[in-house]
Protein backbone atom coordinates (compact mmCIF):
# COMPACT_ATOMS: atom_id res chain seq x y z
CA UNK A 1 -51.93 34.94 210.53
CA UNK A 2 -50.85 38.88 209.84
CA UNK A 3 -50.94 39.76 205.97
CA UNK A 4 -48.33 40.65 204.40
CA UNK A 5 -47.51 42.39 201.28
CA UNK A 6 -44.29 43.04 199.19
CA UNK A 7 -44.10 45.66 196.59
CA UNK A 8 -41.07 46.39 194.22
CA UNK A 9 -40.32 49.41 192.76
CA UNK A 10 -41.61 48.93 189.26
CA UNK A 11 -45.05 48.25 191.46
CA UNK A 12 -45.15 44.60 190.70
CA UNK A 13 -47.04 43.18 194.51
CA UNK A 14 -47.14 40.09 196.19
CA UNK A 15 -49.55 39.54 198.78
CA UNK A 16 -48.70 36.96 201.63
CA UNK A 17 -48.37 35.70 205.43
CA UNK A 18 -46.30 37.96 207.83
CA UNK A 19 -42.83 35.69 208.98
CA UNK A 20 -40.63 36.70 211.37
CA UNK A 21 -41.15 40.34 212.65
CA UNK A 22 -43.99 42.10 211.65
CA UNK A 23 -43.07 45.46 210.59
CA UNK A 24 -41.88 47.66 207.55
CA UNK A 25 -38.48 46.38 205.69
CA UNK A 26 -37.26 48.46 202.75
CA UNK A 27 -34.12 46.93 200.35
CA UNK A 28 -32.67 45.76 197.09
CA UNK A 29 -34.42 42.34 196.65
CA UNK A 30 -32.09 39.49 195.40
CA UNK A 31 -32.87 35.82 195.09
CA UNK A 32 -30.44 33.06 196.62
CA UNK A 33 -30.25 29.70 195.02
CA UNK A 34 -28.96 27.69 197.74
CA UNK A 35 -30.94 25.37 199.39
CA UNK A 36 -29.18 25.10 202.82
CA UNK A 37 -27.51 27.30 204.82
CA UNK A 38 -29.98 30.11 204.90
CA UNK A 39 -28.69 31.16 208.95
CA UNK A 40 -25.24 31.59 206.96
CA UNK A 41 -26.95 33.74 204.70
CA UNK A 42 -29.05 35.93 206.90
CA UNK A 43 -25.69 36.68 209.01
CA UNK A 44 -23.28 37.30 205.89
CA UNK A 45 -22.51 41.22 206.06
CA UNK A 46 -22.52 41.14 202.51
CA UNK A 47 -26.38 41.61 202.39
CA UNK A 48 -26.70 44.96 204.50
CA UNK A 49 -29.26 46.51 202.17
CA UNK A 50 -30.87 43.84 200.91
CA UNK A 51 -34.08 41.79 201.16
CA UNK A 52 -33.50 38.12 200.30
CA UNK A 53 -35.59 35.59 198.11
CA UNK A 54 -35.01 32.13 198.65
CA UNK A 55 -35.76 29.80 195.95
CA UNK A 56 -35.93 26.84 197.76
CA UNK A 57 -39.57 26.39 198.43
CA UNK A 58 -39.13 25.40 201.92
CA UNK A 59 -36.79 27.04 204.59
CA UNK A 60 -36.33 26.64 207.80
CA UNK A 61 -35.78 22.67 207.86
CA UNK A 62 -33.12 22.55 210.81
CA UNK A 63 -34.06 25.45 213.18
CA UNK A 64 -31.32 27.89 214.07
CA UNK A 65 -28.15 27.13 216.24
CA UNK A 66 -25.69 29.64 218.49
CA UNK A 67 -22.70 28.01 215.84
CA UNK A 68 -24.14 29.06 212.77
CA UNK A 69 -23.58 32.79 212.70
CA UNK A 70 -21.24 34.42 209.98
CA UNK A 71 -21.46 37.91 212.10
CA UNK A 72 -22.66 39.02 215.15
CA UNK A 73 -26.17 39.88 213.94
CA UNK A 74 -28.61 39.22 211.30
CA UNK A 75 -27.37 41.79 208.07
CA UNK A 76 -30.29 41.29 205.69
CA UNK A 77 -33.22 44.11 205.65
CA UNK A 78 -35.63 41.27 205.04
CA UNK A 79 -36.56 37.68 204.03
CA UNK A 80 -38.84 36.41 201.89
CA UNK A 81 -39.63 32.33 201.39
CA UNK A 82 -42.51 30.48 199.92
CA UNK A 83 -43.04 28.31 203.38
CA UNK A 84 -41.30 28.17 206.51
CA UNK A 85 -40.94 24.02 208.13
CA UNK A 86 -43.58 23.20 210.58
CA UNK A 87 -41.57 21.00 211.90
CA UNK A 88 -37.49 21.88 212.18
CA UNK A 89 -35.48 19.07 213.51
CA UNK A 90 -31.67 18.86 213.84
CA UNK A 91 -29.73 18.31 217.50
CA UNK A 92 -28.18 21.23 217.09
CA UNK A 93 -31.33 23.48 216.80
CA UNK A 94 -32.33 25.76 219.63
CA UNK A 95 -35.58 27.09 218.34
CA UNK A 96 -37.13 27.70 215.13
CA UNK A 97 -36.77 30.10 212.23
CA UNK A 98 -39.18 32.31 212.58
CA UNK A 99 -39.33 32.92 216.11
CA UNK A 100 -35.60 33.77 216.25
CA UNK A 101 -36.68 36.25 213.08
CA UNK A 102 -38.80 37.95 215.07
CA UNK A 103 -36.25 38.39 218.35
CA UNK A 104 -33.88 39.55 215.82
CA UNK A 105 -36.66 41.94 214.45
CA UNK A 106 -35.83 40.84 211.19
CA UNK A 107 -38.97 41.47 208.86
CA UNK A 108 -40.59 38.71 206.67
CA UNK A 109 -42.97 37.37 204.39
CA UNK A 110 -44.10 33.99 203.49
CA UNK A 111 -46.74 32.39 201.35
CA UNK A 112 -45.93 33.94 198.11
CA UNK A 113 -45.19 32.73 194.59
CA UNK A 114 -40.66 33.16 194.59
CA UNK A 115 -40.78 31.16 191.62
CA UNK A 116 -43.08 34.39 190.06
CA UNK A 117 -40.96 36.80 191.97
CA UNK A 118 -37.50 35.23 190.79
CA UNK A 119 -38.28 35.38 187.09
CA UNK A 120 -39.46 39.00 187.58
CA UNK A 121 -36.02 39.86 189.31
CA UNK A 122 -34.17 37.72 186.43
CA UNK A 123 -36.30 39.50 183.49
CA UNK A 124 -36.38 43.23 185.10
CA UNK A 125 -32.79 42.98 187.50
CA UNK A 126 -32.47 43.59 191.04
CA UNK A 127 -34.50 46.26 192.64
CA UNK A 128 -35.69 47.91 195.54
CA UNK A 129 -38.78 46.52 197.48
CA UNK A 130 -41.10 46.64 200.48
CA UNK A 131 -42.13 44.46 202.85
CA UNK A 132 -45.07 45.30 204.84
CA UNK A 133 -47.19 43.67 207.65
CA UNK A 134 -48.23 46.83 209.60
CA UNK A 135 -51.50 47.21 207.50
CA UNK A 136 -50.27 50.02 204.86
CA UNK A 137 -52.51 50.45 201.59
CA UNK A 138 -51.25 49.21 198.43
CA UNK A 139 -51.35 52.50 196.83
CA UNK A 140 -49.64 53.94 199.68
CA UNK A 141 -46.32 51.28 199.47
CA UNK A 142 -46.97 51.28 195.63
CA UNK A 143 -45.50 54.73 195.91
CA UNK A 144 -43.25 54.43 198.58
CA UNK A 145 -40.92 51.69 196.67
CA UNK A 146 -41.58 53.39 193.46
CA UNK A 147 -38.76 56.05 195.11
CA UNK A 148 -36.13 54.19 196.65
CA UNK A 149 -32.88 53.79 195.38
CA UNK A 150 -30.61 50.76 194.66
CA UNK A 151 -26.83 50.36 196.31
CA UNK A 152 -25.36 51.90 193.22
CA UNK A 153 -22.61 54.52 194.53
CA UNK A 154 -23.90 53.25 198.41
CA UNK A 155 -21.00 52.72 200.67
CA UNK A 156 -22.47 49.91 202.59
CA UNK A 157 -19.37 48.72 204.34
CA UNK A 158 -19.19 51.39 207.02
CA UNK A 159 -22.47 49.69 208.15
CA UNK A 160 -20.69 46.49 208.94
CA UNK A 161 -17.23 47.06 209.56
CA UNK A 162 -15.90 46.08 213.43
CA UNK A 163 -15.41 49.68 215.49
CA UNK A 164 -11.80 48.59 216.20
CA UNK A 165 -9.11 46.14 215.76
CA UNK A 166 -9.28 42.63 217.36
CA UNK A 167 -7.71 39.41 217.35
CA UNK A 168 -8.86 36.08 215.94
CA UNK A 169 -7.79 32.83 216.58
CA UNK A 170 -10.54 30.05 216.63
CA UNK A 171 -10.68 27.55 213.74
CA UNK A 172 -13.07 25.39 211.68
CA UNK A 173 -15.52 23.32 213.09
CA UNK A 174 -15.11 19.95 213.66
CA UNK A 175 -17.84 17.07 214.62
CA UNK A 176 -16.25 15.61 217.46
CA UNK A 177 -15.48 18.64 219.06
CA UNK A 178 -16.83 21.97 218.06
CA UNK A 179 -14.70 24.74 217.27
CA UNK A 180 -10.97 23.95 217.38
CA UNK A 181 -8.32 26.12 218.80
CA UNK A 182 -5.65 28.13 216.45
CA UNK A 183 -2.67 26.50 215.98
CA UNK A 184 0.26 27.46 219.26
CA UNK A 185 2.67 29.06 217.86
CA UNK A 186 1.12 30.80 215.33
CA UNK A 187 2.87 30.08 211.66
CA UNK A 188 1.82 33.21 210.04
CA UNK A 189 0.18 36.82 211.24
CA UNK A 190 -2.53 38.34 208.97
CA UNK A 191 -3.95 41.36 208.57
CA UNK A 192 -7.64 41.05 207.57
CA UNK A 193 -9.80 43.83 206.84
CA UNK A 194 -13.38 43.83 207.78
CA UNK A 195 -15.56 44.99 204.91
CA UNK A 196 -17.87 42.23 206.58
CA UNK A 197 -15.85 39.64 206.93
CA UNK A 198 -17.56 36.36 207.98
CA UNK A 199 -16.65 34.31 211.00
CA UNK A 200 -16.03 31.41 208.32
CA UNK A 201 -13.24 33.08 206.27
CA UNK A 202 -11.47 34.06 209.80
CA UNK A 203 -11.57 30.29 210.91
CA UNK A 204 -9.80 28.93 207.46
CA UNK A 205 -7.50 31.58 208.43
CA UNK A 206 -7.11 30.15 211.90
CA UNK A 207 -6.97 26.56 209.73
CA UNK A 208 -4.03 27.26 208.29
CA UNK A 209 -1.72 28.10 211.37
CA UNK A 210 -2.52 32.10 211.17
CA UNK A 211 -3.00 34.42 214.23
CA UNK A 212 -5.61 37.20 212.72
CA UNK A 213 -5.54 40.60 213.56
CA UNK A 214 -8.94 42.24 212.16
CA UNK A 215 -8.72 46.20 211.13
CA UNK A 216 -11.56 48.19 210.32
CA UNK A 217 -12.24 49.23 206.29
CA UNK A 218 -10.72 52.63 207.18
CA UNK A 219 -7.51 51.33 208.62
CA UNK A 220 -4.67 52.91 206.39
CA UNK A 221 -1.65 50.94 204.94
CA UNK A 222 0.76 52.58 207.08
CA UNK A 223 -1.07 51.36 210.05
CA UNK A 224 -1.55 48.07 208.89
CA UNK A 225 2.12 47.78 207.86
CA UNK A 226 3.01 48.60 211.06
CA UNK A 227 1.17 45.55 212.82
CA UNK A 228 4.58 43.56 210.96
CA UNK A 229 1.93 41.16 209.22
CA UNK A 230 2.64 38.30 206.99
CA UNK A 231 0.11 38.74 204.56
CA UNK A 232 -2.96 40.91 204.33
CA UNK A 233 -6.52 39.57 203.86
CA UNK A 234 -9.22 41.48 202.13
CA UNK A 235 -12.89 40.76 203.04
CA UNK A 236 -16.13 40.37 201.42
CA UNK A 237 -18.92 42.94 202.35
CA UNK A 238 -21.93 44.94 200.93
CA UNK A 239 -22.22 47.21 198.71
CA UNK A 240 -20.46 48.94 195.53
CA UNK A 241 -16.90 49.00 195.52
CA UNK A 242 -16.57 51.99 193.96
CA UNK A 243 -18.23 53.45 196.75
CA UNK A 244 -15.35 53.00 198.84
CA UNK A 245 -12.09 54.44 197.35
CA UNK A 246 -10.64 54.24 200.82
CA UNK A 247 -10.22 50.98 201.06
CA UNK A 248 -8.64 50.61 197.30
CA UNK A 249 -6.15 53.45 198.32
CA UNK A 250 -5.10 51.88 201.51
CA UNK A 251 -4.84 48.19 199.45
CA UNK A 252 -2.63 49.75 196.45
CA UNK A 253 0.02 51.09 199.06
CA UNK A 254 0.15 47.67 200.13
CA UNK A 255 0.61 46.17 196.92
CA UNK A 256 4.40 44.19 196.62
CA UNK A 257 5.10 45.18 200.25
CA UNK A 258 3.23 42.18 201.55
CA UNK A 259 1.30 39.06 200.04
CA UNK A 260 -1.84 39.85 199.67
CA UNK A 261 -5.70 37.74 199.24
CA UNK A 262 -8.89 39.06 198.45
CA UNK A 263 -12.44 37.26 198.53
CA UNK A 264 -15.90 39.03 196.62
CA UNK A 265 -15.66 42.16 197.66
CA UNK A 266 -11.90 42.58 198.65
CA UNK A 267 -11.37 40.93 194.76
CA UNK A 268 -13.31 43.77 193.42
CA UNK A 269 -11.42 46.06 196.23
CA UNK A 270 -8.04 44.92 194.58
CA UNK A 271 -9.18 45.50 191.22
CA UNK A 272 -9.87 49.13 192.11
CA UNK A 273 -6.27 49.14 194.04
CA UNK A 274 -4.64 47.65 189.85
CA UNK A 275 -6.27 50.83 188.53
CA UNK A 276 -8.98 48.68 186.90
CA UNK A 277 -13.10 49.40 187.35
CA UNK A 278 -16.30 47.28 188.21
CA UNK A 279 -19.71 47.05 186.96
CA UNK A 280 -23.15 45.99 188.21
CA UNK A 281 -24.59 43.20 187.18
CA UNK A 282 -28.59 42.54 186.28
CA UNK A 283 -29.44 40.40 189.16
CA UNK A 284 -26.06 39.08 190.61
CA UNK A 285 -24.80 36.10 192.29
CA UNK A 286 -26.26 34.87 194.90
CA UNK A 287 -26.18 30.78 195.91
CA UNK A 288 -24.60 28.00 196.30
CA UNK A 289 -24.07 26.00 192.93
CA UNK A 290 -22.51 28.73 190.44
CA UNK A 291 -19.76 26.95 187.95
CA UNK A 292 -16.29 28.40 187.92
CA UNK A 293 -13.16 27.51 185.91
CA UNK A 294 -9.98 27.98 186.87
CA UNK A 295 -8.34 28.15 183.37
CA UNK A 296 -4.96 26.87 184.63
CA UNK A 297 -5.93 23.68 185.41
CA UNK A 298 -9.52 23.90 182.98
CA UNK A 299 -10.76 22.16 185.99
CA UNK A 300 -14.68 23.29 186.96
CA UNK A 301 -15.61 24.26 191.00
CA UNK A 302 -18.92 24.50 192.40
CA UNK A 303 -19.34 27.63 194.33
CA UNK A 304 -20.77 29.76 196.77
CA UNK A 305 -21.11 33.30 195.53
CA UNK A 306 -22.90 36.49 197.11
CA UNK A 307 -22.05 39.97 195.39
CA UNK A 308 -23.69 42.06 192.90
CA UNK A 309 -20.94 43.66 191.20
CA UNK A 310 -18.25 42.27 189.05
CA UNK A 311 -14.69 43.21 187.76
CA UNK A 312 -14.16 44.39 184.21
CA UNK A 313 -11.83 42.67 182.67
CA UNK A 314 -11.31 45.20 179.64
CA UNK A 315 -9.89 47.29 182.75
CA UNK A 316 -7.15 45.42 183.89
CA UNK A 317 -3.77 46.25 183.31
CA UNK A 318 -1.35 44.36 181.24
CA UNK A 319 0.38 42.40 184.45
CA UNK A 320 -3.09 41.23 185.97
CA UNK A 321 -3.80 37.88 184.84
CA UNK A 322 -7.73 36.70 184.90
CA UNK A 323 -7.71 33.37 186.15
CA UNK A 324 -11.08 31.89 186.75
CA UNK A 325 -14.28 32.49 185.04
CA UNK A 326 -17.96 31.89 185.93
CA UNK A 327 -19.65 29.70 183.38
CA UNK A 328 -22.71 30.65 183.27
CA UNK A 329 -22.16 34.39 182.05
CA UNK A 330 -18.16 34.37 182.08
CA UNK A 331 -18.17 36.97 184.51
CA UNK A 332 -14.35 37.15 185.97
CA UNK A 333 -14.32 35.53 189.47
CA UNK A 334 -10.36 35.42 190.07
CA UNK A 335 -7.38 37.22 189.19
CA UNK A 336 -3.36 37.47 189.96
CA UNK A 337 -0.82 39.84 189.94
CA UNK A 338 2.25 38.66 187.75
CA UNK A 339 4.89 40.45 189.34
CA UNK A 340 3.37 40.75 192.87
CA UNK A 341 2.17 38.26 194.96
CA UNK A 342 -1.27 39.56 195.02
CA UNK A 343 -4.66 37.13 194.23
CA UNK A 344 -8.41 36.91 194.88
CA UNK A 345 -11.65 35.55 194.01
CA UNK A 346 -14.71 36.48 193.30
CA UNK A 347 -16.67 33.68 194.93
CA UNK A 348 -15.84 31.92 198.61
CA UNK A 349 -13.76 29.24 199.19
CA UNK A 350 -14.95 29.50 202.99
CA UNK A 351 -18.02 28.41 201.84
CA UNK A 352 -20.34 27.26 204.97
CA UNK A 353 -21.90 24.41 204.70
CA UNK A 354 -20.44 24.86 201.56
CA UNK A 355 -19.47 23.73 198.76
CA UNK A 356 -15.48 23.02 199.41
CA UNK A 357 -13.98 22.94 195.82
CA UNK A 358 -11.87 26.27 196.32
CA UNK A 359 -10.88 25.74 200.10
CA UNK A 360 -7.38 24.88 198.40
CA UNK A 361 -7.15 28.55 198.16
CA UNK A 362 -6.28 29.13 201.51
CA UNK A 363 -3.34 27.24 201.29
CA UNK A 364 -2.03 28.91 198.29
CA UNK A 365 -2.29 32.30 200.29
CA UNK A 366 -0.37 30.69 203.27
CA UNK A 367 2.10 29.22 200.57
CA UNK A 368 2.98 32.95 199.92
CA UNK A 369 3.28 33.67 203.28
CA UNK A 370 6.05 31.04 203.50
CA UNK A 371 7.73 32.62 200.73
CA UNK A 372 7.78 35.70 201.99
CA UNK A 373 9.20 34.55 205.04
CA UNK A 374 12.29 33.02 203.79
């Protein structure tokens, strides 16, 4: 087997077993909790620029499937797992981990301690990091990694957004019969911008009687507006938010015109749009488990979150009501407008394979829709 070795910025190395392509990758290195859907998590947009950890010691269980994709393409600028299954088995698989990794050129590296490397990254904080399996010195990566920069003040979603507008109407999947149709005649028309919107968010769309129109991040409110939409969707996506005052602009012209819903990024979009600011956090959110209370009802979700900034709640103004909060670090992870029918979260309720606690959402956005109808 090729060696591999991964070096972080503060020069902390790894040495392990090439997986996937060999090459060079070069990215912010996060760990993900989850320990499923890791071909969900390779194709979420919201990872352009990062390498990913996964905790769970073994990956690769169920192979890969043509259904599975959140985007068009693998996002992430790496992967990194303790072992990859010698043996994946599921109906639905069409070949294994690894080798699809490798046709996707996606660089990886296996056979390391991610216990060690995910109590460095929760001790020290995200950071940038190499992974090499083309042979390259230690010294030589050592100070290659010790200069690269985090996403802080990176526009990432210009990497992922769609080149043009296009139209969306496939829904969830069912057992029985694969992807179902949208619903003929459409109840509602949204307008969803693509900050890297995933395939799964556009399907609970479909789910709830919606014809979608997708814009690119750029598109301005005027055009937007002038596709006569129900409601407007805002994506999740990569990056800093602050990095993108576009995209806030365009949202705050919207703002009591036409309902709108935001999910991770496009809920840290929105806050921009109320005049309110975001923060980094040390190591982010990234899995499938994270506790979340919507303090209406005091009743407790478990999530699937994937960003690595966070709202400020100090920020807000007065008619912005936080109203769900993570409980492990009471990070905000939902707000409302009081006076406008504007909402979003910070987690996803689209969650695939999931969990499904905060799928209700979806209807509470098409609830709005019906209001606004009337």
């Amino acid at each position: 087997m090729t060696k591999a070795l991964l070096v972080l910025k503060d020069g902390r190395t790894f040495e392990g077993r090439a997986f996937g392509a060999v090459g060079r990758a070069e990215g912010e290195i996060v760990f993900n909790t989850s320990m499923s859907g890791y071909q969900e998590i390779l194709t979420d947009p919201s990872y352009e620029g990062q390498i990913v950890t996964m905790t769970c010691p073994l990956i690769g269980n169920v192979g890969v499937n043509g259904e599975d994709m959140e985007s068009r393409a693998p996002f992430v600028r790496g992967f990194i797992i303790r072992e990859e299954s010698r043996v994946p088995s599921n109906w639905r698989k069409t070949k294994p981990l690894g080798e699809w990794l490798a046709e996707k050129k996606v660089v990886g590296i296996q056979s390391i301690d991610t216990r060690a490397l995910t109590r460095h990254i929760r001790q020290h904080g995200a950071m940038p990091g190499i992974i090499d399996s083309t042979g390259a010195g230690v010294d030589e990566l050592k100070k290659r990694a010790a200069a690269l920069k985090g996403l802080d003040g990176v526009d990432c979603v210009r990497a992922v957004t769609c080149a043009k507008p296009y139209e969306w109407r496939e829904g969830l999947w069912r057992l029985a019969s694969g992807f179902a149709p949208g619903m003929e005649p459409a109840r509602f028309h949204v307008a969803a911008y693509d900050y890297g919107i995933k395939t799964n968010i556009l399907r609970n769309l479909a789910s709830i009687g919606a014809r979608v129109t997708v814009v690119p991040a750029d598109t301005s409110a005027r055009d937007v507006l002038a596709l006569k939409p129900d409601g407007v969707f805002l994506s999740n996506g990569p990056g800093d938010p602050a990095a993108a005052p576009y995209a806030a602009a365009a949202v705050k012209q919207l703002l009591g015109k036409v309902p709108v819903f935001g999910i991770c990024l496009g809920h840290q979009i929105l806050c921009h749009a109320y005049g309110g600011k975001t923060y980094k956090l040390k190591f982010g959110h990234h899995g499938g488990n994270h506790p979340v209370m919507d303090l209406s009802t005091r009743k407790v979700e478990i999530t699937a979150q994937n960003h690595n900034f966070a709202a400020d709640p100090d920020s807000l103004p007065a008619e912005v009501e936080v109203t769900h909060i993570n409980l492990n670090d009471n990070t905000v992870e939902g707000m409302r407008h009081t006076k406008l029918a504007a909402f979003s979260v910070q987690y996803h309720p689209e969650a695939s394979p999931g969990p499904h606690d905060a799928s209700y959402l979806f209807a509470r956005f098409a609830e709005l829709m019906t209001e606004r109808k009337k």
